[in-house]
C-alpha atoms as a PDB file:
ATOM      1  CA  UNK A   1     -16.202  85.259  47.582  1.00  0.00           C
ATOM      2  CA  UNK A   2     -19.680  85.311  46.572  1.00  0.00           C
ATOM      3  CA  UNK A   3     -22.652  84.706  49.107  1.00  0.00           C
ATOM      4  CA  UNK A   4     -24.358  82.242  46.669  1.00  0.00           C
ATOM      5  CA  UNK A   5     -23.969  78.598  47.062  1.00  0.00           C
ATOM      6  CA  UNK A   6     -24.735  77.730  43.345  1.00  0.00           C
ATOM      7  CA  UNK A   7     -22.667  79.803  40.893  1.00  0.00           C
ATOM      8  CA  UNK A   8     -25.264  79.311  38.279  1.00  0.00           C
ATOM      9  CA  UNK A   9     -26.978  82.209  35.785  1.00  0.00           C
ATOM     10  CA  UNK A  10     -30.451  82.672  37.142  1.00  0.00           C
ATOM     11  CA  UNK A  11     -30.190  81.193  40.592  1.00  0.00           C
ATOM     12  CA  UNK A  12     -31.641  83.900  43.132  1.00  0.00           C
ATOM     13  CA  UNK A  13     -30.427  86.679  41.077  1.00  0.00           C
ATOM     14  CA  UNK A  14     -33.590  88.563  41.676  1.00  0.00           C
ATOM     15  CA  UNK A  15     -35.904  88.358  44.796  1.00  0.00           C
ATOM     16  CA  UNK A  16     -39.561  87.109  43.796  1.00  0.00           C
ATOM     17  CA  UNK A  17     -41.737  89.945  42.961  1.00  0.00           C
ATOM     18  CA  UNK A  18     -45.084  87.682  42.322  1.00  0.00           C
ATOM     19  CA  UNK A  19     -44.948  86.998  46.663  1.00  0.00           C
ATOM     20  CA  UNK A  20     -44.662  90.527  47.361  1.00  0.00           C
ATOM     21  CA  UNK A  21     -47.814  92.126  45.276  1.00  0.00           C
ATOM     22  CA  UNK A  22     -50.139  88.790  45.429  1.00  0.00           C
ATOM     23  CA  UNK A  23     -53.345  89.935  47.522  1.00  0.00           C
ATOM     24  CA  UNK A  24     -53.895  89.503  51.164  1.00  0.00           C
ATOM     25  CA  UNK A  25     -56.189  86.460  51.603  1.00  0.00           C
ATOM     26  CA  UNK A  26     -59.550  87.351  52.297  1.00  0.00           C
ATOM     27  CA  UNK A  27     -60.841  86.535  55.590  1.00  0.00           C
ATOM     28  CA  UNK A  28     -63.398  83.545  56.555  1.00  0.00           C
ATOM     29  CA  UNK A  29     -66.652  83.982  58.222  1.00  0.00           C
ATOM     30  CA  UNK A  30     -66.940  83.334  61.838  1.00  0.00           C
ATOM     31  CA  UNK A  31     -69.215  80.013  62.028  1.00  0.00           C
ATOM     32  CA  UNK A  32     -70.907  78.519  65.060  1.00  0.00           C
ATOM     33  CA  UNK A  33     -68.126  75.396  66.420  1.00  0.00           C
ATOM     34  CA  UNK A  34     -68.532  72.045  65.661  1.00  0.00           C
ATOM     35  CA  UNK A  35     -71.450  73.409  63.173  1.00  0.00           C
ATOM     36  CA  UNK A  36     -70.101  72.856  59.270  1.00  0.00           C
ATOM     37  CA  UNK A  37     -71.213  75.262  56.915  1.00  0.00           C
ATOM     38  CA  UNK A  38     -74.206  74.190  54.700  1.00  0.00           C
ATOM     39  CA  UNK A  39     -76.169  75.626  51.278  1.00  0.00           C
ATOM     40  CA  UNK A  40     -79.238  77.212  51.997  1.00  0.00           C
ATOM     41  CA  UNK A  41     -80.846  74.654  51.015  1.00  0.00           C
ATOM     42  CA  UNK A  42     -79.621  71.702  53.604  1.00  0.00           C
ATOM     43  CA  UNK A  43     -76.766  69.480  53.423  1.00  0.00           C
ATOM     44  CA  UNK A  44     -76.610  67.204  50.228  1.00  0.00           C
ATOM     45  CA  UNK A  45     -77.459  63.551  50.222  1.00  0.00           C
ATOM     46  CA  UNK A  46     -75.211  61.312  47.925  1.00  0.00           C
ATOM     47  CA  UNK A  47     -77.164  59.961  44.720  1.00  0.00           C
ATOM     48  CA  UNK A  48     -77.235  55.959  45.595  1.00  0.00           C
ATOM     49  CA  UNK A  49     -78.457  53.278  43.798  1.00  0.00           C
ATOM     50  CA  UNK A  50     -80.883  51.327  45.277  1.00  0.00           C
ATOM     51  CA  UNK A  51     -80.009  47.798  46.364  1.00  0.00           C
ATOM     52  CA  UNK A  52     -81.501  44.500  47.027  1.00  0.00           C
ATOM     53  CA  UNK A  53     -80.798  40.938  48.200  1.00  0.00           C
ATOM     54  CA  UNK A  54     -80.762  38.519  45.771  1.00  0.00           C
ATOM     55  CA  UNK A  55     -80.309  34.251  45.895  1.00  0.00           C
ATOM     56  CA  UNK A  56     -78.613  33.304  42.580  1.00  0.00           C
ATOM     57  CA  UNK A  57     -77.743  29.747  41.307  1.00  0.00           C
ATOM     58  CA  UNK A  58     -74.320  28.697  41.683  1.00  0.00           C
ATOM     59  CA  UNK A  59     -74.164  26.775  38.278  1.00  0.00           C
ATOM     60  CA  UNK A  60     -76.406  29.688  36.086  1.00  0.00           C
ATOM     61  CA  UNK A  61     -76.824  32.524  37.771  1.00  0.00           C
ATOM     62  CA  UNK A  62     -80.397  32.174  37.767  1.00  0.00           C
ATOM     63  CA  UNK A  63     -82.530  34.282  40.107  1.00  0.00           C
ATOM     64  CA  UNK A  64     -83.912  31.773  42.946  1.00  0.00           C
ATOM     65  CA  UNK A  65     -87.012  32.569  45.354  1.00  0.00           C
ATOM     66  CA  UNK A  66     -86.301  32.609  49.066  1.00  0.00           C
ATOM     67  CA  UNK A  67     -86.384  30.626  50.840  1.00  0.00           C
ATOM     68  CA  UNK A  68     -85.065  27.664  49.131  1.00  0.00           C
ATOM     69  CA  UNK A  69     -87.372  24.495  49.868  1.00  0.00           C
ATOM     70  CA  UNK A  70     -85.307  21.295  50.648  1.00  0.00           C
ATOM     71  CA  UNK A  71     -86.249  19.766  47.310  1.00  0.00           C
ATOM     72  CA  UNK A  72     -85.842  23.287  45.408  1.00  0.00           C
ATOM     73  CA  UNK A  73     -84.365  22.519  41.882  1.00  0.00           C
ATOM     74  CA  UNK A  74     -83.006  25.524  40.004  1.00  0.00           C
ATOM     75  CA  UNK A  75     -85.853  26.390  36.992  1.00  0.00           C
ATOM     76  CA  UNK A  76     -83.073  26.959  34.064  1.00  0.00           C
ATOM     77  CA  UNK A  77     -80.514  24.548  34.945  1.00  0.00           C
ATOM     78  CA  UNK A  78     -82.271  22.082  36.832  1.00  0.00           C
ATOM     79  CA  UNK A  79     -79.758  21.545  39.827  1.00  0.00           C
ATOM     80  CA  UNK A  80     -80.628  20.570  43.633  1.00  0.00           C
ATOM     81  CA  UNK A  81     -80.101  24.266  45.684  1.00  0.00           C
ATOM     82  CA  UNK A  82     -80.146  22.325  48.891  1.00  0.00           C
ATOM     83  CA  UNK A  83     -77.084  21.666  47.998  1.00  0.00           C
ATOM     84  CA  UNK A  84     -73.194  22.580  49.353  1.00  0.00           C
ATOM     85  CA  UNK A  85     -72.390  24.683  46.194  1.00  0.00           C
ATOM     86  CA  UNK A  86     -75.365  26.662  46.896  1.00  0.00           C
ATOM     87  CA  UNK A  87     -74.478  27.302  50.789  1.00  0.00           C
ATOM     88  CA  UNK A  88     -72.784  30.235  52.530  1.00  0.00           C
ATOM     89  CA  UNK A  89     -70.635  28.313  54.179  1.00  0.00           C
ATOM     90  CA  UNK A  90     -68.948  26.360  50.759  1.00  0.00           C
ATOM     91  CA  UNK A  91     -65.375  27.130  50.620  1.00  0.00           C
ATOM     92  CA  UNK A  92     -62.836  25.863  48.303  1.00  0.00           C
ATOM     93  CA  UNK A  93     -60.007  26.567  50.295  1.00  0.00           C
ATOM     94  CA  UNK A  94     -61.437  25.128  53.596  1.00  0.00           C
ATOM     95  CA  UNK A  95     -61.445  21.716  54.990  1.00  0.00           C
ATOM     96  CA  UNK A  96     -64.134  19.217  53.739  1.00  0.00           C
ATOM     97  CA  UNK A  97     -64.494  22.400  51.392  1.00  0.00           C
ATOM     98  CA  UNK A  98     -66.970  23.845  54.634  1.00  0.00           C
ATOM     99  CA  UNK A  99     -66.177  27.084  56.700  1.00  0.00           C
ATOM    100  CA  UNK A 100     -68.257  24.818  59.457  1.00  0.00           C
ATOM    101  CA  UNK A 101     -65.637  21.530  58.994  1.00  0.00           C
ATOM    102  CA  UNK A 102     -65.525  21.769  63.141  1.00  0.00           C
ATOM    103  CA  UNK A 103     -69.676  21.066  63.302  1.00  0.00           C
ATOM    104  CA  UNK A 104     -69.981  18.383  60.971  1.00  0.00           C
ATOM    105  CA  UNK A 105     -69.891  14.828  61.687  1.00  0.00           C
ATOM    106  CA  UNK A 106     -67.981  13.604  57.984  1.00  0.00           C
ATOM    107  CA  UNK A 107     -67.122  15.425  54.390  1.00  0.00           C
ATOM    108  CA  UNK A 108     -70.341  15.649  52.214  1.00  0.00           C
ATOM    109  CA  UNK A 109     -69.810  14.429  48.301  1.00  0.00           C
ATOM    110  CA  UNK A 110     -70.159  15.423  45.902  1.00  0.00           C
ATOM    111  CA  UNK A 111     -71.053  18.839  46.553  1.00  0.00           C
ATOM    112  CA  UNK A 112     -73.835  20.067  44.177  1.00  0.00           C
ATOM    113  CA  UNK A 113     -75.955  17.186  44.513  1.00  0.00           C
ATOM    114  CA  UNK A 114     -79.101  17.393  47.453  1.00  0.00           C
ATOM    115  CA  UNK A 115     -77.765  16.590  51.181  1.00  0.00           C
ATOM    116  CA  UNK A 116     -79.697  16.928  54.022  1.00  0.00           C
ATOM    117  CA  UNK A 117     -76.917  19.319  56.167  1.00  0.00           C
ATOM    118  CA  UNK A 118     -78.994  21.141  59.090  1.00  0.00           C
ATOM    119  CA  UNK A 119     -75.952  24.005  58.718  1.00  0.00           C
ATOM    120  CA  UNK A 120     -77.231  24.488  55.057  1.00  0.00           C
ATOM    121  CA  UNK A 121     -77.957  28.844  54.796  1.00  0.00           C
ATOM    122  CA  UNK A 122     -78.248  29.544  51.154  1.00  0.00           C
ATOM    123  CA  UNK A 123     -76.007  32.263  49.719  1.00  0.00           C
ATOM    124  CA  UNK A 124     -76.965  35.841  48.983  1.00  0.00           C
ATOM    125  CA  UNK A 125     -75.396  39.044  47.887  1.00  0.00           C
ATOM    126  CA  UNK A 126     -76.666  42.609  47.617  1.00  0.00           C
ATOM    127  CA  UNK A 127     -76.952  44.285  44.275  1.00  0.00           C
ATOM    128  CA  UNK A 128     -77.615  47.429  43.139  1.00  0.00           C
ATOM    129  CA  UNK A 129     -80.838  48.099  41.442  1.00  0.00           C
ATOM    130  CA  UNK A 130     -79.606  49.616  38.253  1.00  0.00           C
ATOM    131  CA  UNK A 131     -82.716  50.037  36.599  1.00  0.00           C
ATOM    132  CA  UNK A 132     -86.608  49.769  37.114  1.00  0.00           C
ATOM    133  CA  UNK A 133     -88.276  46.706  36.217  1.00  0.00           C
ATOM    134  CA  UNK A 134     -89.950  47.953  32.638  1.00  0.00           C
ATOM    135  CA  UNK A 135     -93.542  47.219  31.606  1.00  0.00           C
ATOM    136  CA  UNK A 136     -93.899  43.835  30.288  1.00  0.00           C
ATOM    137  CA  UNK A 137     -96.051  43.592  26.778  1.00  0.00           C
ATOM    138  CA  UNK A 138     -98.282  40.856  26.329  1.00  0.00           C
ATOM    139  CA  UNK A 139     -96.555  39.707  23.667  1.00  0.00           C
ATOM    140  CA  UNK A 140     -93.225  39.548  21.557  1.00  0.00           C
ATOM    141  CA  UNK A 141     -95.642  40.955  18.352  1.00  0.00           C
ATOM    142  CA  UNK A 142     -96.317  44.004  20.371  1.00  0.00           C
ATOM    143  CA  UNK A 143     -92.911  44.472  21.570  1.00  0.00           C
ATOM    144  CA  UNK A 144     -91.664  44.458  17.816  1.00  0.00           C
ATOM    145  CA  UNK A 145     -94.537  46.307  16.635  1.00  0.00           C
ATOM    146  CA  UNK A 146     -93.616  49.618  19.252  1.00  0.00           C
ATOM    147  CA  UNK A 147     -90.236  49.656  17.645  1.00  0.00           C
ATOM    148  CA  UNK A 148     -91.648  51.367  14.711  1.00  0.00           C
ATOM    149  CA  UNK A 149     -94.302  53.585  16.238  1.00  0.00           C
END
């Protein structure tokens, strides 16, 4: 009886001659420990974007100046931003639609129109700076005239 599990044509008929001639591995440079090897030139810094944080109107998406006066109205859209739609705490999900239900005396309605809440933070998120702010023309002539310069 044969020595082979697997009677099959091919199956460890040969021993692998590719393992046998395949060069040594060459061998690494001793390095100080705990020190990682760097280019000559210094370790490299990742590329990141640049970011900011912005205030943006709930309804619009407008860009709103900080910090929001108590009788701000939004410049496009014209809603109240001293207002629970506009606050970090606004949550759908949460009781009296307010992540600070525990603090507050009664539900406030309806929730985009101007309250007076002293737990009222407006909302802002960090955005990347994709771009530089360009150079503004003076006017929408000499924007369309530098088209076809």
């Amino acid at each position: 009886m044969s020595d082979r599990k697997y009677r099959q044509r091919g199956y460890q008929d040969e021993p692998r001659q590719g393992k046998r001639n395949a060069p040594a591995p060459k061998a690494k440079e001793p390095r100080a420990p705990g020190r990682l090897l760097q280019d000559a030139a210094g370790p490299k810094t990742p590329n990141l974007m640049a970011s900011h944080e912005v205030c943006r109107c709930a309804r619009c998406g407008n860009l709103l100046p900080l910090p929001i006066a108590a009788d701000g109205r939004c410049s496009r859209c014209r809603v109240d931003l001293h207002s629970c739609v506009q606050c970090v705490s606004f949550d759908t999900s949460a009781r009296w639609e307010c992540t600070e239900h525990a603090r507050l005396a009664s539900r406030v309605t309806p929730k985009d129109a101007r309250n007076a809440c002293a737990l009222f933070t407006p909302r802002t998120t960090v955005e990347r700076q994709t771009s530089e702010p360009g150079p503004t023309t003076p006017s929408a002539r000499q924007a369309f005239d530098d088209l076809f310069k």
